[in-house]
C-alpha atoms as a PDB file:
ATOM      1  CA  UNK A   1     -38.669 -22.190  -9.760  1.00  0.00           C
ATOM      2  CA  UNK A   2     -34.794 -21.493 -11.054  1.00  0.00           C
ATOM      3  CA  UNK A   3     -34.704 -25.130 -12.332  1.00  0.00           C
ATOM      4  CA  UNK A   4     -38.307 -25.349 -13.857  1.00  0.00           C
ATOM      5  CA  UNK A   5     -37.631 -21.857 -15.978  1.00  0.00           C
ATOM      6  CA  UNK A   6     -33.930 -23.938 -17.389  1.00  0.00           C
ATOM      7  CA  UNK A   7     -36.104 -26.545 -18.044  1.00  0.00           C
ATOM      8  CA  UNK A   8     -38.145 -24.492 -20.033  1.00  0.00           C
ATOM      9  CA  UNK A   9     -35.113 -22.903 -21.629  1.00  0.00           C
ATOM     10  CA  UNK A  10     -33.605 -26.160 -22.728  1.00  0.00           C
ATOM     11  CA  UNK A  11     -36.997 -28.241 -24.298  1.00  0.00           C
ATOM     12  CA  UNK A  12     -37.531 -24.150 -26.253  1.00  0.00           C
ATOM     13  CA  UNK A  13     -33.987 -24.834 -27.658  1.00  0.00           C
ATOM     14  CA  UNK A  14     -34.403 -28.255 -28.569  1.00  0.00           C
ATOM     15  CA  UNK A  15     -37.448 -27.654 -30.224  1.00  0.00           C
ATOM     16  CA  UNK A  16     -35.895 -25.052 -32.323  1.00  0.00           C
ATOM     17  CA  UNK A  17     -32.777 -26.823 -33.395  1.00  0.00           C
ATOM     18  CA  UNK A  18     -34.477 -29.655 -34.152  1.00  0.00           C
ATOM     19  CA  UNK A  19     -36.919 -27.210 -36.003  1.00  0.00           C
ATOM     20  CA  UNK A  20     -33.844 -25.609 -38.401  1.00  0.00           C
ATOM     21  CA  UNK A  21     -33.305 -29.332 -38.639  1.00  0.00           C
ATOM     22  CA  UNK A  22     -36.280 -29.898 -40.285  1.00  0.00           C
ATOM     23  CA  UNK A  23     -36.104 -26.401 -42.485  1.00  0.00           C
ATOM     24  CA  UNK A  24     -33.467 -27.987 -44.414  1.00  0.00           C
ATOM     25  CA  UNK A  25     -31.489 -25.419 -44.049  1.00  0.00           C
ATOM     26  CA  UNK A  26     -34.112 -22.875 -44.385  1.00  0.00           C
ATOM     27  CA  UNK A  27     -35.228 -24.309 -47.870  1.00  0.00           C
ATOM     28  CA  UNK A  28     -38.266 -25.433 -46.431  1.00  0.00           C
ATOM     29  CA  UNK A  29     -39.278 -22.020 -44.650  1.00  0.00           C
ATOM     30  CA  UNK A  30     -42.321 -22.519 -43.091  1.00  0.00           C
ATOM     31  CA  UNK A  31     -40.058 -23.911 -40.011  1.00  0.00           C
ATOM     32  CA  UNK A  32     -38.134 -20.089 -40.310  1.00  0.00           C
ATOM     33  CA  UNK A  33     -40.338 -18.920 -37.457  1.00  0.00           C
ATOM     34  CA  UNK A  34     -40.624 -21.515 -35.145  1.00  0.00           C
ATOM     35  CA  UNK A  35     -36.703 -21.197 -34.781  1.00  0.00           C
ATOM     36  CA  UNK A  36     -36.195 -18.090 -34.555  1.00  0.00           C
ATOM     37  CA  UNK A  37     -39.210 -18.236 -31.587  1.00  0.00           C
ATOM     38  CA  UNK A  38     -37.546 -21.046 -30.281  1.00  0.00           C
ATOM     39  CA  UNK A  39     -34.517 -20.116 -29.626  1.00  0.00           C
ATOM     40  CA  UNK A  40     -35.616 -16.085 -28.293  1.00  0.00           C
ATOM     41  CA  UNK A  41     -37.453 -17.599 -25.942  1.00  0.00           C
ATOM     42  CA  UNK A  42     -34.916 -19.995 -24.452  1.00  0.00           C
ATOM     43  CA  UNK A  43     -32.529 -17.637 -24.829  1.00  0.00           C
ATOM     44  CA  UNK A  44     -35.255 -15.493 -22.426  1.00  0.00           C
ATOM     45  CA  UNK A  45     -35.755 -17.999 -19.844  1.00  0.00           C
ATOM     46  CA  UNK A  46     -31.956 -19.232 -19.200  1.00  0.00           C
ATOM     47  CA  UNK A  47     -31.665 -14.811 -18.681  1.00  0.00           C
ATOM     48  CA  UNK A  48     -34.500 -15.486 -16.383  1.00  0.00           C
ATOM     49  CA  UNK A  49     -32.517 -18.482 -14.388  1.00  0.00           C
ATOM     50  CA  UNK A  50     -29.898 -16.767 -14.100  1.00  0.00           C
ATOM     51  CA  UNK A  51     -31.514 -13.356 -12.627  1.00  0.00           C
ATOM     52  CA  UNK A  52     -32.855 -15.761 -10.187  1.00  0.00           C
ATOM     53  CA  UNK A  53     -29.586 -16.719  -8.892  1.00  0.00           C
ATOM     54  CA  UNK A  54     -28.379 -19.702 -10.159  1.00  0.00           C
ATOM     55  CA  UNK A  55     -24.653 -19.882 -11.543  1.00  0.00           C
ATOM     56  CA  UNK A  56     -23.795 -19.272 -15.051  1.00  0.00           C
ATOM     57  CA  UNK A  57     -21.334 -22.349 -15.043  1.00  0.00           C
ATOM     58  CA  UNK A  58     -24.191 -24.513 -13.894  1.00  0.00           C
ATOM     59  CA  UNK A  59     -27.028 -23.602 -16.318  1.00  0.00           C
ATOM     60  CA  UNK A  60     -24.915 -22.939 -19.453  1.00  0.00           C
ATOM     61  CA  UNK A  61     -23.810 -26.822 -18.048  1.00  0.00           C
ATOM     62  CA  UNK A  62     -26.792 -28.207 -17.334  1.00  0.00           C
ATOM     63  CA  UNK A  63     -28.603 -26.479 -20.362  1.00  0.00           C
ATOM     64  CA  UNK A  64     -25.920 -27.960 -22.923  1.00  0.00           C
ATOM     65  CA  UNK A  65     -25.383 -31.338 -21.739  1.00  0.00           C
ATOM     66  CA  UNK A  66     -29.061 -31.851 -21.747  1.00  0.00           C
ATOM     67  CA  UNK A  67     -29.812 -29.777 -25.262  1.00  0.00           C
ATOM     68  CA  UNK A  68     -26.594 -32.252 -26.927  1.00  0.00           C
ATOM     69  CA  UNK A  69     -28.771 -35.287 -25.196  1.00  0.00           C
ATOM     70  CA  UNK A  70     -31.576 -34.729 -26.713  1.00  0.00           C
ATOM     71  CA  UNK A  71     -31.419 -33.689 -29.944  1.00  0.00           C
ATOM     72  CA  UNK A  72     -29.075 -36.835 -30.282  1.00  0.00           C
ATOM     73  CA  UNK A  73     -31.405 -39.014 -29.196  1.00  0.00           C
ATOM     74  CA  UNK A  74     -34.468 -36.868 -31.013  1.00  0.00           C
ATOM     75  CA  UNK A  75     -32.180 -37.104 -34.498  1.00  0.00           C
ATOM     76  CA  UNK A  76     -32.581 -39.962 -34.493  1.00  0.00           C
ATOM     77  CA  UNK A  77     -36.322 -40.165 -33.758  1.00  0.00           C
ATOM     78  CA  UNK A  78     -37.701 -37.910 -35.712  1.00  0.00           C
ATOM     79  CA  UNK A  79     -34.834 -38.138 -38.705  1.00  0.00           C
ATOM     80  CA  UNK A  80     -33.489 -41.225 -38.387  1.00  0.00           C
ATOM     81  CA  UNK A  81     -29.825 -40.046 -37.871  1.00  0.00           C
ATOM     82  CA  UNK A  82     -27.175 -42.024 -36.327  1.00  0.00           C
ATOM     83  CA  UNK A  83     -26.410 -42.598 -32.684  1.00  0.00           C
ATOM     84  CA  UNK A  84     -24.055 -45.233 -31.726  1.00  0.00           C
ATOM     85  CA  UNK A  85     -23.098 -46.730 -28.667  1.00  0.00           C
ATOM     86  CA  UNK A  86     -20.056 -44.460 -28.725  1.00  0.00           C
ATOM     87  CA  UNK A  87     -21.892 -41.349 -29.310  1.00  0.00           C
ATOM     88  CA  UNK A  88     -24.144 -42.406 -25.966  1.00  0.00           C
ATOM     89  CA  UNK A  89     -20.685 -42.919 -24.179  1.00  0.00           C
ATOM     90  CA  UNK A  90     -19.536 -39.427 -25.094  1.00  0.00           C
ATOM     91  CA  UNK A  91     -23.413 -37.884 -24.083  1.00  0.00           C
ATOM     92  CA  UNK A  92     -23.021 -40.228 -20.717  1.00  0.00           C
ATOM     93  CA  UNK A  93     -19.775 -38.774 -20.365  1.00  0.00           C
ATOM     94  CA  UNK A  94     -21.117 -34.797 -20.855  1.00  0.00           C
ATOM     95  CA  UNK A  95     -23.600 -35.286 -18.361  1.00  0.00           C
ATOM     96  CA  UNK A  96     -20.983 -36.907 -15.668  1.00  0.00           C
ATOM     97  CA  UNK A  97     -18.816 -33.723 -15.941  1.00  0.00           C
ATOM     98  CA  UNK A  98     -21.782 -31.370 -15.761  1.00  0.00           C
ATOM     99  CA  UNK A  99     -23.196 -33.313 -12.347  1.00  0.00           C
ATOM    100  CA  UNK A 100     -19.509 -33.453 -11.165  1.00  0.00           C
ATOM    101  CA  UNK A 101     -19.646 -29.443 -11.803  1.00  0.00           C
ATOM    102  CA  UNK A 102     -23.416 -28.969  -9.993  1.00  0.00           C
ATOM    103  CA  UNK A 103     -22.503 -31.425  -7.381  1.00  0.00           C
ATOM    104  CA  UNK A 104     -19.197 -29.706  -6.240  1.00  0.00           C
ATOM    105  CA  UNK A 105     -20.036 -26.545  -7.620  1.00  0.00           C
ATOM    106  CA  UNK A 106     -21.136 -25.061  -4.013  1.00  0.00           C
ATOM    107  CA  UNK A 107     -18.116 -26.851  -2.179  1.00  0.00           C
ATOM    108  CA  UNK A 108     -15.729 -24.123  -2.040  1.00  0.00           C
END
């Protein structure tokens, strides 16, 4: 259940950065509330992983190696922003060190 709730937490705080994204920075602010919902409730669910057990090292890991994957690859979906090979390199090489961390992480 620990890993469906950081799920959760990390598709809430992708939506909402990608929503201040699209609020231009809050010219447009019709996308004010979504982000601010967004990213209380994400906030609220990695709390909720974390009162469940699971390490701080590993979700903060796991929920920023996955948040920095997509929104780069959702930039440039949904606004056309750049992602080169070497940018997927650099995300490829986030989420080795954050598996390297959850993999070895109990080994101790």
């Amino acid at each position: 259940m620990m890993w469906l709730t950081l799920a959760g937490g990390i598709i809430l705080e992708v939506c909402a950065t990608l929503a201040m994204r699209a609020s231009d920075g809050f010219r447009n602010r019709a996308w004010i509330l979504p982000v601010v919902i967004g990213y209380v409730a994400s906030f609220t669910l990695v709390s909720m992983t974390l009162s469940m057990g699971m390490p701080v090292g590993i979700a903060y890991g796991v929920w920023s190696a996955c948040g920095v994957a997509l929104v780069a690859v959702m930039g440039k979906v949904l606004f056309d922003e750049p992602l080169t090979l070497t940018m997927v390199a650099g995300i490829a090489l986030i989420i080795g060190g954050v598996l390297t961390i959850e993999l070895t992480g109990s080994a101790g």
